[in-house]
Protein backbone atom coordinates (compact mmCIF):
# COMPACT_ATOMS: atom_id res chain seq x y z
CA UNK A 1 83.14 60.16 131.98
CA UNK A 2 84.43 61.03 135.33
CA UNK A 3 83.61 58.82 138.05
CA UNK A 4 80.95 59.95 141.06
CA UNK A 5 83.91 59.45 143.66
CA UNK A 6 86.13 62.53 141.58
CA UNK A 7 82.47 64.74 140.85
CA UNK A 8 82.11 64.78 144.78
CA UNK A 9 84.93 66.96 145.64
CA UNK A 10 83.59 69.62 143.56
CA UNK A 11 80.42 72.17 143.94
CA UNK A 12 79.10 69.94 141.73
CA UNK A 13 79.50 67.10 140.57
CA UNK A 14 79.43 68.89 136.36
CA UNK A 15 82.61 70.65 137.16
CA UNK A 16 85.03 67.80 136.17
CA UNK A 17 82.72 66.81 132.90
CA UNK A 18 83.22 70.79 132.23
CA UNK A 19 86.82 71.00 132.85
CA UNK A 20 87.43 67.94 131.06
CA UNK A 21 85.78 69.19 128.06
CA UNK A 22 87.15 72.20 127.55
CA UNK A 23 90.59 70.19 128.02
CA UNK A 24 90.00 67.79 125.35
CA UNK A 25 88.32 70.97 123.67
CA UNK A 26 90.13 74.24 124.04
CA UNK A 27 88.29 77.13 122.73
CA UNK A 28 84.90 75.55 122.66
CA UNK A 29 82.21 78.06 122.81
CA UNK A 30 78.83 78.09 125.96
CA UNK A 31 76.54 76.55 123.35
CA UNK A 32 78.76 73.69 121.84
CA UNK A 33 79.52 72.71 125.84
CA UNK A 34 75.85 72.81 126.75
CA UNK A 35 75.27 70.23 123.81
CA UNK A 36 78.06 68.18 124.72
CA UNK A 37 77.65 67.67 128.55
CA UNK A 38 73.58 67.81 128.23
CA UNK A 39 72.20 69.95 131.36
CA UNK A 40 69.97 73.40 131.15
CA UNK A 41 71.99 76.72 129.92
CA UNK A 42 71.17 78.11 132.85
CA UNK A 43 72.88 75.67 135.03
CA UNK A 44 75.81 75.46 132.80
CA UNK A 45 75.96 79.78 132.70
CA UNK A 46 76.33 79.89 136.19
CA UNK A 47 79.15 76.87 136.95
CA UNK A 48 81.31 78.97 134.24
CA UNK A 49 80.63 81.90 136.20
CA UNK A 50 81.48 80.15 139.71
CA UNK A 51 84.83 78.33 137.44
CA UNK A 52 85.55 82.01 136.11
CA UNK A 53 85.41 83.24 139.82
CA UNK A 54 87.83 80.66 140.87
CA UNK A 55 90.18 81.53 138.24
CA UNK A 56 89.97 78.14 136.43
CA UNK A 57 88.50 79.10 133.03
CA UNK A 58 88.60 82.55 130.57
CA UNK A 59 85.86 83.49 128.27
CA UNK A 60 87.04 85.26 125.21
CA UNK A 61 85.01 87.23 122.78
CA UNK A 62 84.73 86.18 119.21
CA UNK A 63 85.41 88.57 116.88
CA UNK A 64 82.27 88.29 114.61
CA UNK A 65 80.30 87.66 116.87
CA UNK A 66 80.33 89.43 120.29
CA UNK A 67 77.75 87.47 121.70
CA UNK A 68 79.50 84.15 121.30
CA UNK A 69 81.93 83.40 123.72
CA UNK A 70 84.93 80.65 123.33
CA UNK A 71 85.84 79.08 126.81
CA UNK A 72 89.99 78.19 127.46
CA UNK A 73 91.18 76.45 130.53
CA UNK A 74 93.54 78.71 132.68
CA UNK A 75 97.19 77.48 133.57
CA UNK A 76 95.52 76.51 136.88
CA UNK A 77 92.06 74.84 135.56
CA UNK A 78 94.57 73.09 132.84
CA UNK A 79 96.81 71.17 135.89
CA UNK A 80 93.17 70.29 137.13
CA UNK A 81 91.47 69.06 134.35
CA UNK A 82 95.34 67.10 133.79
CA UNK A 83 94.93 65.60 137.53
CA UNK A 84 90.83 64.77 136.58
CA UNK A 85 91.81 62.87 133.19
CA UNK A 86 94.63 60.46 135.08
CA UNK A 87 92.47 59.99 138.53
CA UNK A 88 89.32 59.01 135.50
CA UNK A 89 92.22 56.61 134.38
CA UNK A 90 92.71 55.32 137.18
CA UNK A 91 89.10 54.42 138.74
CA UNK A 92 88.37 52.73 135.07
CA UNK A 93 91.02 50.44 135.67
């Protein structure tokens, strides 16, 4: 869970749970997230839009089927969602 302090520096404070998800979880598609971090879809729809934007997640197609999408961290979302699990670390202590 990341702490309140690390949430704060964000748009919101979901960003980190959603960054460190698809970290732990690469290739995890919108409706398995929206189960595992809890929330509306709509809310959820609209942070990977605004991470998207910022260049910090892609959304890839599956193949079957082309409404599903699977969510991967970018190089750049990856270092963050790496700097988010050791700061986590390190406010548990």
């Amino acid at each position: 869970m990341v702490h309140d302090e690390v949430g704060r520096s964000f748009k919101s404070p979901i960003i980190p749970q959603i960054l460190l998800i698809l970290y732990k979880n690469p290739g995890i598609h919108v409706r398995k997230l929206i189960e595992e971090r809890g929330g509306s879809s709509t809310s959820t729809s609209q942070l990977i839009k605004y991470l998207v934007e910022l260049g910090m997640i892609k959304m890839e197609k599956e193949k079957d089927i082309p409404r599903r999408y699977h969510l991967y961290l970018t190089e750049k979302g990856n270092k963050i969602a790496e700097l988010l699990e050791r700061i986590d670390k390190i406010l548990g202590e």
